[in-house]
C-alpha atoms as a PDB file:
ATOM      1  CA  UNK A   1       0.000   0.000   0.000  1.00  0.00           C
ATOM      2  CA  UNK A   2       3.027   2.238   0.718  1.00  0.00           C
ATOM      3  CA  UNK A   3       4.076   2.084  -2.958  1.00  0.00           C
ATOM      4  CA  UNK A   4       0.718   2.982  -4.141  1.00  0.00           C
ATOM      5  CA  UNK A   5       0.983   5.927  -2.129  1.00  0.00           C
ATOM      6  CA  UNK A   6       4.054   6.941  -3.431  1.00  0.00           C
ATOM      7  CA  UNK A   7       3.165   6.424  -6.883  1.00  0.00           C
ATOM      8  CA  UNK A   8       0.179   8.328  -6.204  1.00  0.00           C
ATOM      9  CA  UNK A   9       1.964  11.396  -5.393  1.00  0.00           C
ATOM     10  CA  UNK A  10       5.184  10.961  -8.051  1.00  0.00           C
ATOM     11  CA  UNK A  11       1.698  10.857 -10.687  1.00  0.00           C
ATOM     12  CA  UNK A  12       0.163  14.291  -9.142  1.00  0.00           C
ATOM     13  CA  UNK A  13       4.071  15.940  -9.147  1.00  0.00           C
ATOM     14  CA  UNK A  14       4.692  14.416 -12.412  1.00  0.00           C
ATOM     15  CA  UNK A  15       1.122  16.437 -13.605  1.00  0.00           C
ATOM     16  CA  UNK A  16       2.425  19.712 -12.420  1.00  0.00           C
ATOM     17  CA  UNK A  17       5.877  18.883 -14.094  1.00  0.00           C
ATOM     18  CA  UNK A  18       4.529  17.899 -17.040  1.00  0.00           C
ATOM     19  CA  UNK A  19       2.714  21.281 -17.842  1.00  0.00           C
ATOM     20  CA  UNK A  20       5.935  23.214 -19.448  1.00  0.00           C
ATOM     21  CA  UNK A  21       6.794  19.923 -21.135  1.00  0.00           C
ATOM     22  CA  UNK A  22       3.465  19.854 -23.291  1.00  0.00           C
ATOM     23  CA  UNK A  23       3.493  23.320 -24.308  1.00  0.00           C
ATOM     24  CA  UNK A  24       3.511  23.317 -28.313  1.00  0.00           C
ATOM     25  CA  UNK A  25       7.036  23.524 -29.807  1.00  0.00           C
ATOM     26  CA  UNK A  26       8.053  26.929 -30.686  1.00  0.00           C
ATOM     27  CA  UNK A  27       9.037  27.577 -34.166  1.00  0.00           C
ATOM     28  CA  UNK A  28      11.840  30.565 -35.571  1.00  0.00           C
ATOM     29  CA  UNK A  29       9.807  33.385 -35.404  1.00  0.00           C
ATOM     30  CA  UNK A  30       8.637  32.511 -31.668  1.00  0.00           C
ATOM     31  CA  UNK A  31       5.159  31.483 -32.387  1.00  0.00           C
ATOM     32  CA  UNK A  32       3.355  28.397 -31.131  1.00  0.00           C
ATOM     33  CA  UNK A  33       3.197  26.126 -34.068  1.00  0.00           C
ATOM     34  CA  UNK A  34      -0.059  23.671 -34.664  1.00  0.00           C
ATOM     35  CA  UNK A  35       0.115  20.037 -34.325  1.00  0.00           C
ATOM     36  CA  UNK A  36      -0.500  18.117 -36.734  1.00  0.00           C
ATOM     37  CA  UNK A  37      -3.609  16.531 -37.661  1.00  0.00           C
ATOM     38  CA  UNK A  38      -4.069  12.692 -38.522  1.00  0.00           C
ATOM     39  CA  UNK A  39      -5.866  12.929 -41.934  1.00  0.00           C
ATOM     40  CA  UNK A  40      -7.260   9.073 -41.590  1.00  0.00           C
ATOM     41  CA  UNK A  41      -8.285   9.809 -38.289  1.00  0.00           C
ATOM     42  CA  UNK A  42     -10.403  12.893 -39.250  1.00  0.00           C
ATOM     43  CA  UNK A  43     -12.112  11.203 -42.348  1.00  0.00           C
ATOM     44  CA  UNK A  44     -13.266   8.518 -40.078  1.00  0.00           C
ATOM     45  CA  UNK A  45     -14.824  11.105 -37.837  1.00  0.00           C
ATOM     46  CA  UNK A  46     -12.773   9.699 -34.791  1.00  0.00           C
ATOM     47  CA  UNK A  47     -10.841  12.089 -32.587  1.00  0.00           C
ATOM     48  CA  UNK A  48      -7.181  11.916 -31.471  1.00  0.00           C
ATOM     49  CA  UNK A  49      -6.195  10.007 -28.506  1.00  0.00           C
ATOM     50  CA  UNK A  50      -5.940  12.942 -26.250  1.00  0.00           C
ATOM     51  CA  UNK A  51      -3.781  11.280 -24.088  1.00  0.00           C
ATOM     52  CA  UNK A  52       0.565  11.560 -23.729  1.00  0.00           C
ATOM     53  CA  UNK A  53       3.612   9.669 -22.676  1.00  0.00           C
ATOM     54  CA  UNK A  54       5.410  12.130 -19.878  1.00  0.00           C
ATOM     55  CA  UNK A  55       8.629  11.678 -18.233  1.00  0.00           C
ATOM     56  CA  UNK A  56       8.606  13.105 -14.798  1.00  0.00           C
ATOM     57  CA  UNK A  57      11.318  13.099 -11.731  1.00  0.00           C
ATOM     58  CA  UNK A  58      10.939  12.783  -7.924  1.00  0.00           C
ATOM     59  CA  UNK A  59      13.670  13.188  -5.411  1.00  0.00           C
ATOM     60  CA  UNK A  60      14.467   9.420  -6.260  1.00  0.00           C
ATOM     61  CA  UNK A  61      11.974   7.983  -8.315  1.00  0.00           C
ATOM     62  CA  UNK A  62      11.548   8.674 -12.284  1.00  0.00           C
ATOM     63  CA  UNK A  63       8.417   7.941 -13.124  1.00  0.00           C
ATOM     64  CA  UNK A  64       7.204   7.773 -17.604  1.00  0.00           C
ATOM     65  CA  UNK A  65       3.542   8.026 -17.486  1.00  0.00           C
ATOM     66  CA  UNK A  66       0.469   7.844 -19.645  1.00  0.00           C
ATOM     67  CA  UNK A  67      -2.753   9.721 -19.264  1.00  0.00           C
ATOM     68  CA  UNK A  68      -4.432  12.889 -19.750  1.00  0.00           C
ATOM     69  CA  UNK A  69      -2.209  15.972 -19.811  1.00  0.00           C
ATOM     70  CA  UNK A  70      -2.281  17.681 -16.333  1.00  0.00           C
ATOM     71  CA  UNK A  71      -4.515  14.460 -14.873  1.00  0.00           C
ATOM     72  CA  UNK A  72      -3.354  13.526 -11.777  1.00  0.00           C
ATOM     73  CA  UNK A  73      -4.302   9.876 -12.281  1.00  0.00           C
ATOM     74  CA  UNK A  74      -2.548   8.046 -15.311  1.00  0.00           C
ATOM     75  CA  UNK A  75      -3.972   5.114 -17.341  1.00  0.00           C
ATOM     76  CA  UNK A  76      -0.652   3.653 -16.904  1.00  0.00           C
ATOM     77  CA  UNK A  77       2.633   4.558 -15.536  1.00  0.00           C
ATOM     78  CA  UNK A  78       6.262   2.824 -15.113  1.00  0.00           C
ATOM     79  CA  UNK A  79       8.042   4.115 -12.043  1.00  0.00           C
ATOM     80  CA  UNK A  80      12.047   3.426 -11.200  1.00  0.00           C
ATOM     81  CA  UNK A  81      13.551   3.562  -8.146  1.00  0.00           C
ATOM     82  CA  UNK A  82      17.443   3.149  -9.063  1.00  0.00           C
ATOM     83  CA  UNK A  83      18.138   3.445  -5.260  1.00  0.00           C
ATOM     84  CA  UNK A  84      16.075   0.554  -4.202  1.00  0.00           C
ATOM     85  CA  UNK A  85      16.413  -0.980  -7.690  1.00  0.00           C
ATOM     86  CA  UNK A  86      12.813  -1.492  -8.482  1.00  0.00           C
ATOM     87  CA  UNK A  87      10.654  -0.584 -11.008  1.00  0.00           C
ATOM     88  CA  UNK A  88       6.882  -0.408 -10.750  1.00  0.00           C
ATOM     89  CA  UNK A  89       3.788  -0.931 -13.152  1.00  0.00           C
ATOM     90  CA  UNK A  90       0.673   0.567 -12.252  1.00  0.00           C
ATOM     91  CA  UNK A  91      -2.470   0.662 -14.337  1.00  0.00           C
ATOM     92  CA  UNK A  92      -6.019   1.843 -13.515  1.00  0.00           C
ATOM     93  CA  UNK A  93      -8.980  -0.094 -14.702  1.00  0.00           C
ATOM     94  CA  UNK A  94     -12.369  -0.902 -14.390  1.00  0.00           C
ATOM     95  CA  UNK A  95     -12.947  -3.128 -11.625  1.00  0.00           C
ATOM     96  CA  UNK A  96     -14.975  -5.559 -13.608  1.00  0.00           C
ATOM     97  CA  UNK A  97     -13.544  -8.992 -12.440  1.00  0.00           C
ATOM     98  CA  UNK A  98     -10.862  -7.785 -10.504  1.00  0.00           C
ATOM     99  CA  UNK A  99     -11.270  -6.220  -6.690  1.00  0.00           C
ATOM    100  CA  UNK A 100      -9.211  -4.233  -4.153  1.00  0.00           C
ATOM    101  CA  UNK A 101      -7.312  -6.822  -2.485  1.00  0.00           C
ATOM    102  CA  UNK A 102      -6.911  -9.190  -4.991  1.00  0.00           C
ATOM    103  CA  UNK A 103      -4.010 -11.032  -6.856  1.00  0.00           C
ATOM    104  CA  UNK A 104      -3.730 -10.410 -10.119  1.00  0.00           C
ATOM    105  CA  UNK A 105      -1.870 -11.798 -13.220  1.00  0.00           C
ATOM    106  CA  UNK A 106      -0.544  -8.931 -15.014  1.00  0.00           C
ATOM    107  CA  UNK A 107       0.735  -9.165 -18.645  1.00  0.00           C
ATOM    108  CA  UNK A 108       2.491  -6.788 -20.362  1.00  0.00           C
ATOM    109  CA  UNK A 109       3.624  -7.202 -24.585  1.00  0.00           C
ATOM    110  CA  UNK A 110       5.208  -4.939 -26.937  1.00  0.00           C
ATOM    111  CA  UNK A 111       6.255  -6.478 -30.415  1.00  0.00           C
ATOM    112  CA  UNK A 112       7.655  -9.741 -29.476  1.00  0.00           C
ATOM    113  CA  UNK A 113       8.456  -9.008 -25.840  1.00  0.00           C
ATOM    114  CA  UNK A 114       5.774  -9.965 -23.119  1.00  0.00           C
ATOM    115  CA  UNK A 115       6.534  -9.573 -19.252  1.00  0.00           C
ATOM    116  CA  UNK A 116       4.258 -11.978 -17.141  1.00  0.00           C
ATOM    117  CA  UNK A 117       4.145 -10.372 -13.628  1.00  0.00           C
ATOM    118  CA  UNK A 118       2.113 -11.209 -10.374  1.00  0.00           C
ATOM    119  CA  UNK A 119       0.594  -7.919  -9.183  1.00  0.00           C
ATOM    120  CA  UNK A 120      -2.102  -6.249  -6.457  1.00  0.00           C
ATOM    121  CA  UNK A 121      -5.205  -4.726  -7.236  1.00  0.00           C
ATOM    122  CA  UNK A 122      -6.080  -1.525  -4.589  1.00  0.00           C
ATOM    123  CA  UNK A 123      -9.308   0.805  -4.782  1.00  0.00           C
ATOM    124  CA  UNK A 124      -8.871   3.280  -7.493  1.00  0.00           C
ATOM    125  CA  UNK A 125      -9.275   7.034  -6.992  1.00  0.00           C
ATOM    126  CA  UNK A 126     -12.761   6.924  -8.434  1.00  0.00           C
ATOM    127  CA  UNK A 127     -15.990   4.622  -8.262  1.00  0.00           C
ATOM    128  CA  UNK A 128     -15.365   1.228 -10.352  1.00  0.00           C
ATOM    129  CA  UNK A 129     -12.367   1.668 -10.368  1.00  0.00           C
ATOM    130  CA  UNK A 130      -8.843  -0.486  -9.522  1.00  0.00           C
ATOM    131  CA  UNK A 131      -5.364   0.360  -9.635  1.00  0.00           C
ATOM    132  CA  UNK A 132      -3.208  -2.851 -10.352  1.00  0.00           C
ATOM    133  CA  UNK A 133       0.358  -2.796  -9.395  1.00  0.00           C
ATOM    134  CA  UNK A 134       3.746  -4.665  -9.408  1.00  0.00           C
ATOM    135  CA  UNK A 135       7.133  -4.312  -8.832  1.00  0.00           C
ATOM    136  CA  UNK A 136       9.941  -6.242 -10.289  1.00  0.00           C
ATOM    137  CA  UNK A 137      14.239  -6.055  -9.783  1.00  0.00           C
ATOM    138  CA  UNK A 138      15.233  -3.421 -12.216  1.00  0.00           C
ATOM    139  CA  UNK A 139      16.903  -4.876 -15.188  1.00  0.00           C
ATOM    140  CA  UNK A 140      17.767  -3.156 -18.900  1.00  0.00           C
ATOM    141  CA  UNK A 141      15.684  -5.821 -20.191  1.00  0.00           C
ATOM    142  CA  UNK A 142      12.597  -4.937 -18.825  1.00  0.00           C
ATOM    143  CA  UNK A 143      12.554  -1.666 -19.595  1.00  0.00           C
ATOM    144  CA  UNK A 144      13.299  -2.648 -23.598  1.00  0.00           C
ATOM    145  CA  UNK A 145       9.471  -4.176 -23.656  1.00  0.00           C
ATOM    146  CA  UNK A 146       8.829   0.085 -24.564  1.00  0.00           C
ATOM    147  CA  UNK A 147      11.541  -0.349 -27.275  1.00  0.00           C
ATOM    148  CA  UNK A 148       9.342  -3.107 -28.999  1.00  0.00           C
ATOM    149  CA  UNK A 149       6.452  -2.781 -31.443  1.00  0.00           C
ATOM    150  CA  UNK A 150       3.801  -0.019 -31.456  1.00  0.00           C
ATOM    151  CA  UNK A 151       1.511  -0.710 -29.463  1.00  0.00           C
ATOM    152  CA  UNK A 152       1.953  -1.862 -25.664  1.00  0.00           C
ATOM    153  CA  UNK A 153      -0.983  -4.253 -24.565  1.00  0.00           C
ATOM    154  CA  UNK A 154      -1.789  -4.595 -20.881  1.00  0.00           C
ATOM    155  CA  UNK A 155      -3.976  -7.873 -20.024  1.00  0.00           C
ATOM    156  CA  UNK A 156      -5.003  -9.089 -16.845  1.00  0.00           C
ATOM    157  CA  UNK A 157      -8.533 -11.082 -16.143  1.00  0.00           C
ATOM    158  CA  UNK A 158     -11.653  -9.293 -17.114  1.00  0.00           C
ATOM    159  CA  UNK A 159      -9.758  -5.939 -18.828  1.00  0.00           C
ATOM    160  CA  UNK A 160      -7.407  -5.423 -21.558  1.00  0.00           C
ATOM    161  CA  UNK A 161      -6.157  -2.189 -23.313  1.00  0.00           C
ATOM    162  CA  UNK A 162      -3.765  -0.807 -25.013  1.00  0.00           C
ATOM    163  CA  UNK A 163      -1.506   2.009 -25.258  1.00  0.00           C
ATOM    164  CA  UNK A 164       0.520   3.353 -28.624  1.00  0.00           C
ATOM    165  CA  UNK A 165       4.355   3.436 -27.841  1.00  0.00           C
ATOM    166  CA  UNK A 166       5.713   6.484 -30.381  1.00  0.00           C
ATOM    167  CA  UNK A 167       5.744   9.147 -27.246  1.00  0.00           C
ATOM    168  CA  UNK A 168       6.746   6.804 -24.733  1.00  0.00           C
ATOM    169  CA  UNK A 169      10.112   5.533 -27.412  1.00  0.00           C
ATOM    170  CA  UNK A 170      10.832   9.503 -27.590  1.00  0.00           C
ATOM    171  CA  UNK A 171      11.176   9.395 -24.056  1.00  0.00           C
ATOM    172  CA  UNK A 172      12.986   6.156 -23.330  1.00  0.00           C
ATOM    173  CA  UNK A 173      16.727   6.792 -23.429  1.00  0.00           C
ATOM    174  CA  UNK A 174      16.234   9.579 -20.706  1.00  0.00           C
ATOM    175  CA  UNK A 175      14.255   7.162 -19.128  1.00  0.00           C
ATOM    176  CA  UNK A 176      16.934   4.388 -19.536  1.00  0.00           C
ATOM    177  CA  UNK A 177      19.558   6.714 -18.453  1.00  0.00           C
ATOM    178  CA  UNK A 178      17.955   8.302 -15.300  1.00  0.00           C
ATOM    179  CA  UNK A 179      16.945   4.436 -14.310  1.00  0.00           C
ATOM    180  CA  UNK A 180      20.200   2.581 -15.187  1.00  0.00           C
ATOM    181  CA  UNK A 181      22.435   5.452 -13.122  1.00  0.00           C
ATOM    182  CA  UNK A 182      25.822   3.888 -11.415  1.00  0.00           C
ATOM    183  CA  UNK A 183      24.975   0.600 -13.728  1.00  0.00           C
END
Protein backbone atom coordinates (compact mmCIF):
# COMPACT_ATOMS: atom_id res chain seq x y z
CA UNK A 1 0.00 0.00 0.00
CA UNK A 2 3.03 2.24 0.72
CA UNK A 3 4.08 2.08 -2.96
CA UNK A 4 0.72 2.98 -4.14
CA UNK A 5 0.98 5.93 -2.13
CA UNK A 6 4.05 6.94 -3.43
CA UNK A 7 3.16 6.42 -6.88
CA UNK A 8 0.18 8.33 -6.20
CA UNK A 9 1.96 11.40 -5.39
CA UNK A 10 5.18 10.96 -8.05
CA UNK A 11 1.70 10.86 -10.69
CA UNK A 12 0.16 14.29 -9.14
CA UNK A 13 4.07 15.94 -9.15
CA UNK A 14 4.69 14.42 -12.41
CA UNK A 15 1.12 16.44 -13.61
CA UNK A 16 2.42 19.71 -12.42
CA UNK A 17 5.88 18.88 -14.09
CA UNK A 18 4.53 17.90 -17.04
CA UNK A 19 2.71 21.28 -17.84
CA UNK A 20 5.94 23.21 -19.45
CA UNK A 21 6.79 19.92 -21.14
CA UNK A 22 3.47 19.85 -23.29
CA UNK A 23 3.49 23.32 -24.31
CA UNK A 24 3.51 23.32 -28.31
CA UNK A 25 7.04 23.52 -29.81
CA UNK A 26 8.05 26.93 -30.69
CA UNK A 27 9.04 27.58 -34.17
CA UNK A 28 11.84 30.56 -35.57
CA UNK A 29 9.81 33.39 -35.40
CA UNK A 30 8.64 32.51 -31.67
CA UNK A 31 5.16 31.48 -32.39
CA UNK A 32 3.36 28.40 -31.13
CA UNK A 33 3.20 26.13 -34.07
CA UNK A 34 -0.06 23.67 -34.66
CA UNK A 35 0.12 20.04 -34.32
CA UNK A 36 -0.50 18.12 -36.73
CA UNK A 37 -3.61 16.53 -37.66
CA UNK A 38 -4.07 12.69 -38.52
CA UNK A 39 -5.87 12.93 -41.93
CA UNK A 40 -7.26 9.07 -41.59
CA UNK A 41 -8.28 9.81 -38.29
CA UNK A 42 -10.40 12.89 -39.25
CA UNK A 43 -12.11 11.20 -42.35
CA UNK A 44 -13.27 8.52 -40.08
CA UNK A 45 -14.82 11.10 -37.84
CA UNK A 46 -12.77 9.70 -34.79
CA UNK A 47 -10.84 12.09 -32.59
CA UNK A 48 -7.18 11.92 -31.47
CA UNK A 49 -6.20 10.01 -28.51
CA UNK A 50 -5.94 12.94 -26.25
CA UNK A 51 -3.78 11.28 -24.09
CA UNK A 52 0.56 11.56 -23.73
CA UNK A 53 3.61 9.67 -22.68
CA UNK A 54 5.41 12.13 -19.88
CA UNK A 55 8.63 11.68 -18.23
CA UNK A 56 8.61 13.10 -14.80
CA UNK A 57 11.32 13.10 -11.73
CA UNK A 58 10.94 12.78 -7.92
CA UNK A 59 13.67 13.19 -5.41
CA UNK A 60 14.47 9.42 -6.26
CA UNK A 61 11.97 7.98 -8.31
CA UNK A 62 11.55 8.67 -12.28
CA UNK A 63 8.42 7.94 -13.12
CA UNK A 64 7.20 7.77 -17.60
CA UNK A 65 3.54 8.03 -17.49
CA UNK A 66 0.47 7.84 -19.65
CA UNK A 67 -2.75 9.72 -19.26
CA UNK A 68 -4.43 12.89 -19.75
CA UNK A 69 -2.21 15.97 -19.81
CA UNK A 70 -2.28 17.68 -16.33
CA UNK A 71 -4.52 14.46 -14.87
CA UNK A 72 -3.35 13.53 -11.78
CA UNK A 73 -4.30 9.88 -12.28
CA UNK A 74 -2.55 8.05 -15.31
CA UNK A 75 -3.97 5.11 -17.34
CA UNK A 76 -0.65 3.65 -16.90
CA UNK A 77 2.63 4.56 -15.54
CA UNK A 78 6.26 2.82 -15.11
CA UNK A 79 8.04 4.11 -12.04
CA UNK A 80 12.05 3.43 -11.20
CA UNK A 81 13.55 3.56 -8.15
CA UNK A 82 17.44 3.15 -9.06
CA UNK A 83 18.14 3.45 -5.26
CA UNK A 84 16.07 0.55 -4.20
CA UNK A 85 16.41 -0.98 -7.69
CA UNK A 86 12.81 -1.49 -8.48
CA UNK A 87 10.65 -0.58 -11.01
CA UNK A 88 6.88 -0.41 -10.75
CA UNK A 89 3.79 -0.93 -13.15
CA UNK A 90 0.67 0.57 -12.25
CA UNK A 91 -2.47 0.66 -14.34
CA UNK A 92 -6.02 1.84 -13.52
CA UNK A 93 -8.98 -0.09 -14.70
CA UNK A 94 -12.37 -0.90 -14.39
CA UNK A 95 -12.95 -3.13 -11.63
CA UNK A 96 -14.98 -5.56 -13.61
CA UNK A 97 -13.54 -8.99 -12.44
CA UNK A 98 -10.86 -7.78 -10.50
CA UNK A 99 -11.27 -6.22 -6.69
CA UNK A 100 -9.21 -4.23 -4.15
CA UNK A 101 -7.31 -6.82 -2.49
CA UNK A 102 -6.91 -9.19 -4.99
CA UNK A 103 -4.01 -11.03 -6.86
CA UNK A 104 -3.73 -10.41 -10.12
CA UNK A 105 -1.87 -11.80 -13.22
CA UNK A 106 -0.54 -8.93 -15.01
CA UNK A 107 0.74 -9.16 -18.64
CA UNK A 108 2.49 -6.79 -20.36
CA UNK A 109 3.62 -7.20 -24.59
CA UNK A 110 5.21 -4.94 -26.94
CA UNK A 111 6.25 -6.48 -30.41
CA UNK A 112 7.66 -9.74 -29.48
CA UNK A 113 8.46 -9.01 -25.84
CA UNK A 114 5.77 -9.97 -23.12
CA UNK A 115 6.53 -9.57 -19.25
CA UNK A 116 4.26 -11.98 -17.14
CA UNK A 117 4.14 -10.37 -13.63
CA UNK A 118 2.11 -11.21 -10.37
CA UNK A 119 0.59 -7.92 -9.18
CA UNK A 120 -2.10 -6.25 -6.46
CA UNK A 121 -5.21 -4.73 -7.24
CA UNK A 122 -6.08 -1.52 -4.59
CA UNK A 123 -9.31 0.80 -4.78
CA UNK A 124 -8.87 3.28 -7.49
CA UNK A 125 -9.27 7.03 -6.99
CA UNK A 126 -12.76 6.92 -8.43
CA UNK A 127 -15.99 4.62 -8.26
CA UNK A 128 -15.37 1.23 -10.35
CA UNK A 129 -12.37 1.67 -10.37
CA UNK A 130 -8.84 -0.49 -9.52
CA UNK A 131 -5.36 0.36 -9.64
CA UNK A 132 -3.21 -2.85 -10.35
CA UNK A 133 0.36 -2.80 -9.40
CA UNK A 134 3.75 -4.67 -9.41
CA UNK A 135 7.13 -4.31 -8.83
CA UNK A 136 9.94 -6.24 -10.29
CA UNK A 137 14.24 -6.05 -9.78
CA UNK A 138 15.23 -3.42 -12.22
CA UNK A 139 16.90 -4.88 -15.19
CA UNK A 140 17.77 -3.16 -18.90
CA UNK A 141 15.68 -5.82 -20.19
CA UNK A 142 12.60 -4.94 -18.82
CA UNK A 143 12.55 -1.67 -19.59
CA UNK A 144 13.30 -2.65 -23.60
CA UNK A 145 9.47 -4.18 -23.66
CA UNK A 146 8.83 0.09 -24.56
CA UNK A 147 11.54 -0.35 -27.27
CA UNK A 148 9.34 -3.11 -29.00
CA UNK A 149 6.45 -2.78 -31.44
CA UNK A 150 3.80 -0.02 -31.46
CA UNK A 151 1.51 -0.71 -29.46
CA UNK A 152 1.95 -1.86 -25.66
CA UNK A 153 -0.98 -4.25 -24.57
CA UNK A 154 -1.79 -4.59 -20.88
CA UNK A 155 -3.98 -7.87 -20.02
CA UNK A 156 -5.00 -9.09 -16.84
CA UNK A 157 -8.53 -11.08 -16.14
CA UNK A 158 -11.65 -9.29 -17.11
CA UNK A 159 -9.76 -5.94 -18.83
CA UNK A 160 -7.41 -5.42 -21.56
CA UNK A 161 -6.16 -2.19 -23.31
CA UNK A 162 -3.76 -0.81 -25.01
CA UNK A 163 -1.51 2.01 -25.26
CA UNK A 164 0.52 3.35 -28.62
CA UNK A 165 4.35 3.44 -27.84
CA UNK A 166 5.71 6.48 -30.38
CA UNK A 167 5.74 9.15 -27.25
CA UNK A 168 6.75 6.80 -24.73
CA UNK A 169 10.11 5.53 -27.41
CA UNK A 170 10.83 9.50 -27.59
CA UNK A 171 11.18 9.39 -24.06
CA UNK A 172 12.99 6.16 -23.33
CA UNK A 173 16.73 6.79 -23.43
CA UNK A 174 16.23 9.58 -20.71
CA UNK A 175 14.26 7.16 -19.13
CA UNK A 176 16.93 4.39 -19.54
CA UNK A 177 19.56 6.71 -18.45
CA UNK A 178 17.95 8.30 -15.30
CA UNK A 179 16.95 4.44 -14.31
CA UNK A 180 20.20 2.58 -15.19
CA UNK A 181 22.43 5.45 -13.12
CA UNK A 182 25.82 3.89 -11.41
CA UNK A 183 24.98 0.60 -13.73
Amino acid sequence: MRAWLLTKVLVAIAALIATPVLAAPKSSKGTAQEPKKDAKKETKGEKADPRVWVLARGEDTIVLRFGLPRAADPVFAVACQPGAQLIQFTVEVASGKVKAGDGVALSLAAGKRRLELAASAFRGAADGRVVVEAAVSLEGRVLDLFSEGETLVVKMPGASDSYPLAGAKAKLPDFRRACLIGR
